[in-house]
N, C-alpha and C. Protein backbone atom coordinates (compact mmCIF):
# COMPACT_ATOMS: atom_id res chain seq x y z
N UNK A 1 38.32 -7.03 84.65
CA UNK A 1 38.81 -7.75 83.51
C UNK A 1 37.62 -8.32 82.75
N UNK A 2 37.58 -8.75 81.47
CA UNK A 2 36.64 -8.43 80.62
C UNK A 2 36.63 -10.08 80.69
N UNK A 3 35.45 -10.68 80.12
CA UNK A 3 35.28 -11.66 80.47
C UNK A 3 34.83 -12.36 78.98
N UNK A 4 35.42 -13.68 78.13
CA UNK A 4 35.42 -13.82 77.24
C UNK A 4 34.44 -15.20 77.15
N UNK A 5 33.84 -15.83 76.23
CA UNK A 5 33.00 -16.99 76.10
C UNK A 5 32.72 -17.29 74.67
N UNK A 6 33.17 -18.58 74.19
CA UNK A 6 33.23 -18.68 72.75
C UNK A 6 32.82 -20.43 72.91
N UNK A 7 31.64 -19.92 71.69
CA UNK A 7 30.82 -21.16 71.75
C UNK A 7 30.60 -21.44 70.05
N UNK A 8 31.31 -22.75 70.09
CA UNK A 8 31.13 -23.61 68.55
C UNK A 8 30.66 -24.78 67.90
N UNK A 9 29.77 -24.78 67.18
CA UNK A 9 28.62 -25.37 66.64
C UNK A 9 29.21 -26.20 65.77
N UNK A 10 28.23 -26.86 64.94
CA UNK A 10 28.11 -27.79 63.61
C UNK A 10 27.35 -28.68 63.36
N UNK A 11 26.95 -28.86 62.87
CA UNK A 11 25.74 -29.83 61.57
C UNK A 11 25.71 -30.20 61.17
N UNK A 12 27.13 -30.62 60.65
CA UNK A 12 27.94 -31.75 59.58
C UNK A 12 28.01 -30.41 58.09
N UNK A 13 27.02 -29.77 58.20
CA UNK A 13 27.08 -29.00 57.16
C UNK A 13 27.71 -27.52 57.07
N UNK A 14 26.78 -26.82 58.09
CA UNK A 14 27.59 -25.51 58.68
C UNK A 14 28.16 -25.80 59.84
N UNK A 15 29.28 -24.85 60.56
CA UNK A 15 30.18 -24.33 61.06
C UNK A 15 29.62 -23.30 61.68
N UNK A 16 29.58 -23.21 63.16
CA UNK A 16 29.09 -21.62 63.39
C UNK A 16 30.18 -21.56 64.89
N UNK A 17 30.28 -20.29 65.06
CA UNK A 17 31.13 -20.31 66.10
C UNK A 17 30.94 -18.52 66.70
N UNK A 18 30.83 -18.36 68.23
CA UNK A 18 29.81 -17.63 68.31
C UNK A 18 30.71 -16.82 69.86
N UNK A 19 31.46 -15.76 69.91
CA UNK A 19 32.40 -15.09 70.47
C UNK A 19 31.54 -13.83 71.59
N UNK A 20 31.55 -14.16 72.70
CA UNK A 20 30.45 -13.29 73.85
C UNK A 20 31.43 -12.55 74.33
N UNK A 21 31.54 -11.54 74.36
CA UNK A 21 32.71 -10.80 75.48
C UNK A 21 31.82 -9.66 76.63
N UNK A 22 31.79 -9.64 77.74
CA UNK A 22 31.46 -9.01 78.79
C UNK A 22 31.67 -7.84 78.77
N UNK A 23 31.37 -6.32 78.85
CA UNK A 23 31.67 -5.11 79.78
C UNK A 23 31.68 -4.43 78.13
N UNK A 24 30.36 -4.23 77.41
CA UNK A 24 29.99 -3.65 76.86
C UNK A 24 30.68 -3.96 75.04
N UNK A 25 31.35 -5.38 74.97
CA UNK A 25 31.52 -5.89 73.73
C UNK A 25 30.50 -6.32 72.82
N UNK A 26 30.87 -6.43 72.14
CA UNK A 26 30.14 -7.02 70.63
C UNK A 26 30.12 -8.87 70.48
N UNK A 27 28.96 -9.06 69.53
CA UNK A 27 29.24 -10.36 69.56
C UNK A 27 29.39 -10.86 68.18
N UNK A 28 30.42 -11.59 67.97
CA UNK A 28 30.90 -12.02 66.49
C UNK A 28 30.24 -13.92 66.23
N UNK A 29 29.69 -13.61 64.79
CA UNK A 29 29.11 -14.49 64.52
C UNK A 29 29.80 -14.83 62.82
N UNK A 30 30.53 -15.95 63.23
CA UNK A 30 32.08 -16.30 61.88
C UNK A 30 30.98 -17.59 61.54
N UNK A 31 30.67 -17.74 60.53
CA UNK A 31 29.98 -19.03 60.27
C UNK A 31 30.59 -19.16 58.51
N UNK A 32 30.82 -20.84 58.68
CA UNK A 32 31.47 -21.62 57.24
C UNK A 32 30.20 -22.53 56.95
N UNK A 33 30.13 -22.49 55.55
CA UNK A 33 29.35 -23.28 54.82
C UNK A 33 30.42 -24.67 54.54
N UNK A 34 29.41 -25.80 54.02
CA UNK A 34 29.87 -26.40 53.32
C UNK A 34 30.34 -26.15 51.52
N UNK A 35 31.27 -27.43 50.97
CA UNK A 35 31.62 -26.92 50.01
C UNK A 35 30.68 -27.26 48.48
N UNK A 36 29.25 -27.74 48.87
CA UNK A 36 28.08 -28.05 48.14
C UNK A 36 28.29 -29.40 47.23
N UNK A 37 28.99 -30.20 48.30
CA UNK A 37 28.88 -31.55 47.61
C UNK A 37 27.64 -32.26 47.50
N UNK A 38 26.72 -31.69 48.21
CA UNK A 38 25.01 -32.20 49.02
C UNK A 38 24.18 -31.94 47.60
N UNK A 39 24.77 -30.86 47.09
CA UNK A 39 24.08 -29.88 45.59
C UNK A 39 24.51 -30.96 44.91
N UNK A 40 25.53 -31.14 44.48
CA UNK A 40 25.75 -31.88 43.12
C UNK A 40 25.59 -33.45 43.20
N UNK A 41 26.08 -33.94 44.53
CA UNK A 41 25.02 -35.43 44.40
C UNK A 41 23.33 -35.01 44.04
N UNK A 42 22.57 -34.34 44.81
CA UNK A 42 21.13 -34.34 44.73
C UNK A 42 21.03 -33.82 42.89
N UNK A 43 21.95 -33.23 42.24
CA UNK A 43 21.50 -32.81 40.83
C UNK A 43 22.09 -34.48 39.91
N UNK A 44 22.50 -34.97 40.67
CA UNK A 44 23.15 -36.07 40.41
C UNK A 44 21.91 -37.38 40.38
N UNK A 45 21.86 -37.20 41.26
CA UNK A 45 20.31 -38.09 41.69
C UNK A 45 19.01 -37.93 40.64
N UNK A 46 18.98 -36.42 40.76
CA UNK A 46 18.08 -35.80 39.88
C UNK A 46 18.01 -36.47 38.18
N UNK A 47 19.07 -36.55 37.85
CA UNK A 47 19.51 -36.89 36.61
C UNK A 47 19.14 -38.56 36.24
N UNK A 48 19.46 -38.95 37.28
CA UNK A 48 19.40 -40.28 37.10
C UNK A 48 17.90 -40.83 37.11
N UNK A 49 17.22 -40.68 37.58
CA UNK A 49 15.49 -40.52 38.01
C UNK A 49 14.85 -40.16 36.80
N UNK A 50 15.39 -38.71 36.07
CA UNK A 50 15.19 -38.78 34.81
C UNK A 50 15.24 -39.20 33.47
N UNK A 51 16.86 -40.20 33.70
CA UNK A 51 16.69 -41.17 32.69
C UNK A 51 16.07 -42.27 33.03
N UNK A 52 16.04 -42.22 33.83
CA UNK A 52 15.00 -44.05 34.09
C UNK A 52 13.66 -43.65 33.95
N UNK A 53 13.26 -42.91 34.68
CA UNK A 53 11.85 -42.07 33.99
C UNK A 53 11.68 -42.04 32.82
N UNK A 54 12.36 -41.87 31.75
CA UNK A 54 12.23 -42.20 30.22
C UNK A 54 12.49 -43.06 29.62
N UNK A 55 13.37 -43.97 29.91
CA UNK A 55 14.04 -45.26 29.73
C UNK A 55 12.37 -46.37 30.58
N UNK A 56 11.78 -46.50 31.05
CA UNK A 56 10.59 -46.76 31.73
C UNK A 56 9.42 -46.53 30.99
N UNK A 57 9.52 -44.99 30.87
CA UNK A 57 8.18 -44.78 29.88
C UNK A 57 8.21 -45.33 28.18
N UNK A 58 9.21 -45.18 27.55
CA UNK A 58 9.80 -45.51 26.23
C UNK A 58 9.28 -47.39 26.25
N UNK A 59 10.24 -47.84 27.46
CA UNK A 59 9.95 -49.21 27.34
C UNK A 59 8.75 -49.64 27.20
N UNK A 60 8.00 -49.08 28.21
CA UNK A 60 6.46 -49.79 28.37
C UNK A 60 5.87 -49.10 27.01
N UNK A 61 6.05 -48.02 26.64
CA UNK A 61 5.38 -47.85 25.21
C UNK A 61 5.51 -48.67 24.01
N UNK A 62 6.45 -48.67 24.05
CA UNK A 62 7.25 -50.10 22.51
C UNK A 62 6.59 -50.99 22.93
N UNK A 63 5.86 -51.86 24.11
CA UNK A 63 5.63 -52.99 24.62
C UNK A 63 4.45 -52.66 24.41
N UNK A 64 3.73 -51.69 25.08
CA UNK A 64 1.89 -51.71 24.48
C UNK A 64 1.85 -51.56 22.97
N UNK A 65 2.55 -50.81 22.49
CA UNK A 65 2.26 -50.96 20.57
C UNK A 65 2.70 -52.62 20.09
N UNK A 66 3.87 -53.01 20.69
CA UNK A 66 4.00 -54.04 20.49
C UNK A 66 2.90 -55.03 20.34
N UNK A 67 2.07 -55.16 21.73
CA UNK A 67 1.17 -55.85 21.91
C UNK A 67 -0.33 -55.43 21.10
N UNK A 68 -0.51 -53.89 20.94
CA UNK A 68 -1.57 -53.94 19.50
C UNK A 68 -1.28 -54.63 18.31
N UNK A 69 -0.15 -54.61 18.10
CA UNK A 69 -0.04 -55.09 16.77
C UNK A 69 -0.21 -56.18 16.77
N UNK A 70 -0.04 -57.34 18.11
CA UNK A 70 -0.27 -58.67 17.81
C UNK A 70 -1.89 -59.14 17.94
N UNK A 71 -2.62 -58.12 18.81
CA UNK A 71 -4.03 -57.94 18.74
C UNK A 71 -4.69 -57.73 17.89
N UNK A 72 -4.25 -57.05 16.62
CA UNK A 72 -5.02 -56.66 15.63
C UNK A 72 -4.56 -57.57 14.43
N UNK A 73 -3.41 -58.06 14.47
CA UNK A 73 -2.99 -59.61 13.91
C UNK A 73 -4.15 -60.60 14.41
N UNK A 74 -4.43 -60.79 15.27
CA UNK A 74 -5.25 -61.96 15.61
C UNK A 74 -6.77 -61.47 14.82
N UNK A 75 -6.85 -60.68 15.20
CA UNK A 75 -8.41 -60.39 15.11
C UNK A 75 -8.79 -60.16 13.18
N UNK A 76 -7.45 -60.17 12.73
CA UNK A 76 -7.57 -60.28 11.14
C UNK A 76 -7.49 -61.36 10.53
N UNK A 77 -6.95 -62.10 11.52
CA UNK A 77 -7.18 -63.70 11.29
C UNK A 77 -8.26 -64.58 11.63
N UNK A 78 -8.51 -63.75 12.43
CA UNK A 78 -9.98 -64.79 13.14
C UNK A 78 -11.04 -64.18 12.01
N UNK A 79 -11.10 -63.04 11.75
CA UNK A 79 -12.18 -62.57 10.18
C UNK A 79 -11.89 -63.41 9.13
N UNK A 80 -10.78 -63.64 9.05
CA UNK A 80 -10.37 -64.34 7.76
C UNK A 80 -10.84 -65.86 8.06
N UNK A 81 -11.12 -66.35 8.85
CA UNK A 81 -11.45 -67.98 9.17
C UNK A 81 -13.40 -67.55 9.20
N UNK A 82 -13.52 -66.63 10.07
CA UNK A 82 -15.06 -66.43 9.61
C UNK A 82 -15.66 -66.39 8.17
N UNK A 83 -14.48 -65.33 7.33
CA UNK A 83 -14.89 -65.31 6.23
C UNK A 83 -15.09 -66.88 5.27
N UNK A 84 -13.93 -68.02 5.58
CA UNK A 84 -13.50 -68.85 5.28
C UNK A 84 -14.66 -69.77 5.46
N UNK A 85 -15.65 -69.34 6.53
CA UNK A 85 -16.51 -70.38 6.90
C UNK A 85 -17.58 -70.43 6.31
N UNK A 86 -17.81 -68.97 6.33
CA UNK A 86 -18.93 -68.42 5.31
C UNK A 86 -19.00 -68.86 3.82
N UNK A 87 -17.73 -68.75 3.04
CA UNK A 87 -18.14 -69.23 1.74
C UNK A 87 -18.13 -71.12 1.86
N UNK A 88 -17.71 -71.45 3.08
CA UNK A 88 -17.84 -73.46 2.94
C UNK A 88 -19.45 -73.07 2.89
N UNK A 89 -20.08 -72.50 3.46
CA UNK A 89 -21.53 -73.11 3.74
C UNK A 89 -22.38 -71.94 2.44
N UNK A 90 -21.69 -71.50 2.02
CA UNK A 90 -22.45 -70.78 1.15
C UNK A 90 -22.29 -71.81 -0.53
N UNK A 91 -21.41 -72.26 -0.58
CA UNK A 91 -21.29 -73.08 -1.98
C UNK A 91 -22.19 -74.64 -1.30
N UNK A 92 -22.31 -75.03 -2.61
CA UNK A 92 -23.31 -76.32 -2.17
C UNK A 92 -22.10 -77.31 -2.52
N UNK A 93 -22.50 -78.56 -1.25
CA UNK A 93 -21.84 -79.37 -1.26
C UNK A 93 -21.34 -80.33 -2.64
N UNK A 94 -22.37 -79.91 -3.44
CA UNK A 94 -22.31 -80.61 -5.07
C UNK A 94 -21.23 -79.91 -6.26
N UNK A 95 -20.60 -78.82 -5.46
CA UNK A 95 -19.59 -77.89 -6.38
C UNK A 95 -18.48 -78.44 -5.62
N UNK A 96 -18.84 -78.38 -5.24
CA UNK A 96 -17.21 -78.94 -4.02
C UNK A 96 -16.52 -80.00 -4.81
């Protein structure tokens, strides 16, 4: 009499299940996938990483131009008080 042995697996993901039969049988190998919910969270994930990745880069950009502009504000003001100082000491105190 033929002698049968069936051995079944899993991974949380695949399914394998694995059929031995004795006295010159074959061996059957039936294996199930999952239904690729693993795929569309991870493209899911993916997505999200990418808007914050730009939403991140965008921000900090507006914020460094931001901050030139208040740098180069200052530094047109501080010329303008140099300049300011320059003509006090350039007119004589008797025009004043």
């Amino acid at each position: 009499m033929a002698e049968e042995r069936i051995v079944e697996r899993t991974d949380g993901v695949t399914a394998e299940r694995v059929t031995e039969r004795d006295g010159g049988g074959t061996t059957t190998v039936i294996e199930r996938r999952g239904g690729g919910g693993g795929l569309i969270l991870g493209i899911i994930a993916l997505v999200i990483v990418v808007v914050g990745a730009f939403y991140f880069l965008s921000n900090n950009s507006e914020t460094r131009k931001d901050a030139a502009i208040t740098e180069a504000a200052q530094a047109v003001g501080q010329t303008a008080e140099k300049a300011g100082d320059a003509i006090d000491e350039a007119v004589p105190a008797e025009k004043k």
